[in-house]
C-alpha atoms as a PDB file:
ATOM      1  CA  UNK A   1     -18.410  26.737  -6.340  1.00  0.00           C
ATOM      2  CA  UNK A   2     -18.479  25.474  -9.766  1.00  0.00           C
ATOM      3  CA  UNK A   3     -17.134  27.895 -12.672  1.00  0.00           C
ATOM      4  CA  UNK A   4     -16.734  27.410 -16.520  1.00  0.00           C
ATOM      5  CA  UNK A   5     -13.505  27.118 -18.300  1.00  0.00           C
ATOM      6  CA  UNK A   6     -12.735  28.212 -21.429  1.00  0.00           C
ATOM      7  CA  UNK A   7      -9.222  26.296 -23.151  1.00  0.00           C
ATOM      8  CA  UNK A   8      -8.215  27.595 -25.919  1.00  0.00           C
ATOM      9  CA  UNK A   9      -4.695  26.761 -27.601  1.00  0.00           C
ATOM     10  CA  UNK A  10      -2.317  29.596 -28.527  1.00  0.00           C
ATOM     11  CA  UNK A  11       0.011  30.296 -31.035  1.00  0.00           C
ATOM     12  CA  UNK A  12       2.628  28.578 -29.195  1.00  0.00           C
ATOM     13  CA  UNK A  13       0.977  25.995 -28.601  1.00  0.00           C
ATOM     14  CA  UNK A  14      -0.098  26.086 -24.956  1.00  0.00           C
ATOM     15  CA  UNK A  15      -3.238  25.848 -23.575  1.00  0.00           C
ATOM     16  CA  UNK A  16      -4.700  29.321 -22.318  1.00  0.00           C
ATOM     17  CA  UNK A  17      -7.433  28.718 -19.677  1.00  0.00           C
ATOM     18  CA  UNK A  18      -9.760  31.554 -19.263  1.00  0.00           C
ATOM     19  CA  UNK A  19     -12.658  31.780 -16.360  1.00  0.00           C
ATOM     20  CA  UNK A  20     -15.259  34.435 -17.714  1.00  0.00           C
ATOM     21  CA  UNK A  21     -17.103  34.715 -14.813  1.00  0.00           C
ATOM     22  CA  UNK A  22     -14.244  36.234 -13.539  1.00  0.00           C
ATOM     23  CA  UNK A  23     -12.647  39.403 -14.970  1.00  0.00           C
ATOM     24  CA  UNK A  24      -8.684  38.971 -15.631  1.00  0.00           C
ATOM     25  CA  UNK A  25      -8.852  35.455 -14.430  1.00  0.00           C
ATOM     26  CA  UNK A  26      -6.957  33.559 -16.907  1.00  0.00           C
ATOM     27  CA  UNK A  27      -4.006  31.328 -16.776  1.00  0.00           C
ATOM     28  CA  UNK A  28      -2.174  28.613 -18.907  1.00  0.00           C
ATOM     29  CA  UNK A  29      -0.168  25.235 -19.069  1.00  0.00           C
ATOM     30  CA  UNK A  30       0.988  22.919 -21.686  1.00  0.00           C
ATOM     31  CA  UNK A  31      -1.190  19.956 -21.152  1.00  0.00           C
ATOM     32  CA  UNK A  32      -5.043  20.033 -20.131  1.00  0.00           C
ATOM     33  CA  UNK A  33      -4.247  18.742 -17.322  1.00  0.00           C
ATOM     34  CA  UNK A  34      -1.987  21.569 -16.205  1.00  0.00           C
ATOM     35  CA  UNK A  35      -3.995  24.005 -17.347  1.00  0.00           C
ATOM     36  CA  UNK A  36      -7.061  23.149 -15.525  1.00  0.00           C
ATOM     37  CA  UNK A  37      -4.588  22.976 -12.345  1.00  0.00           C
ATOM     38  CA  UNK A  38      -3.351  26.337 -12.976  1.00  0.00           C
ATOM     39  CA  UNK A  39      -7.080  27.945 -13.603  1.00  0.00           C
ATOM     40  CA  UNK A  40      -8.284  26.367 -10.563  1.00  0.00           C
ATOM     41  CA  UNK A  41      -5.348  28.038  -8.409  1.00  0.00           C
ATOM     42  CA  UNK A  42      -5.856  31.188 -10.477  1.00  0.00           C
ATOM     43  CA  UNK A  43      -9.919  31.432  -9.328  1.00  0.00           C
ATOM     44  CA  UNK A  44      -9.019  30.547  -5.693  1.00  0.00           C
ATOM     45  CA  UNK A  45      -6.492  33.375  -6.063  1.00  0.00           C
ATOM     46  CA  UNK A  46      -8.745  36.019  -7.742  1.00  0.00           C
ATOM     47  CA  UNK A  47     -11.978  35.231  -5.229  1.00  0.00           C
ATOM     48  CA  UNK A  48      -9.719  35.852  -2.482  1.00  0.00           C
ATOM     49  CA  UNK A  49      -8.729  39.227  -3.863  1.00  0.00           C
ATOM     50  CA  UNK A  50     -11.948  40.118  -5.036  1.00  0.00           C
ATOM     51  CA  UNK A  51     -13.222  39.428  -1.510  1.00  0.00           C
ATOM     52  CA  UNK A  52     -10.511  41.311   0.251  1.00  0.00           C
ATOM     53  CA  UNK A  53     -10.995  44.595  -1.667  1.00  0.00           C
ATOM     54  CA  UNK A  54     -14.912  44.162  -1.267  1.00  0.00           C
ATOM     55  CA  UNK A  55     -15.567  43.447  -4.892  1.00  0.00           C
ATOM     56  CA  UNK A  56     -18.284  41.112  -6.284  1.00  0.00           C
ATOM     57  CA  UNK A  57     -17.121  37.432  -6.652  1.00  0.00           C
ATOM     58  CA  UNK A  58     -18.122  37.016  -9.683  1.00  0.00           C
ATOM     59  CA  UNK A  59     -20.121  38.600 -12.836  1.00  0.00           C
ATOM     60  CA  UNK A  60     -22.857  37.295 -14.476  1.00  0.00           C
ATOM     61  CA  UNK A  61     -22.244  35.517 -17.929  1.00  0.00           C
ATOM     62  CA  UNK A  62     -24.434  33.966 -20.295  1.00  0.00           C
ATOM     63  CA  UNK A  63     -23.687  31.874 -23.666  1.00  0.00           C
ATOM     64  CA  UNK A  64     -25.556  32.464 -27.001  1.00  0.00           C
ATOM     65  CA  UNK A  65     -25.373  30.878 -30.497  1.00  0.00           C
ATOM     66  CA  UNK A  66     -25.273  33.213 -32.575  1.00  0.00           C
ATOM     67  CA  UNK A  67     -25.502  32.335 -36.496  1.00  0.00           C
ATOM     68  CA  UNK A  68     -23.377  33.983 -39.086  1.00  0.00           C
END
């Protein structure tokens, strides 16, 4: 399966690494690199849970642009 990632840096500098296709999925490192290891353990970790308590893989996400 493929999933987006969003990275986003946080206050303290690490990189927070955010799957919005799953709820509560969301984990962290200090490089890119680390971070994108860490989500993709996270996602393997929450579609195993999801599956195991009968729960739907995955929602349905879609990007806009929205103007302001």
């Amino acid at each position: 399966m493929r999933f987006i990632v969003n990275l986003d840096r946080d206050e303290s500098g690490m990189l927070v690494a955010e799957c919005p296709a799953i709820p509560g999925c969301i984990s962290q490192g200090a490089t890119e690199q680390e971070a994108i290891a860490n989500i993709r353990e996270a996602i393997q970790a929450c579609l195993e849970s999801r599956a195991a308590n009968g729960m739907p893989l995955t929602v349905t996400t879609r990007e806009v642009e929205v103007t302001v």
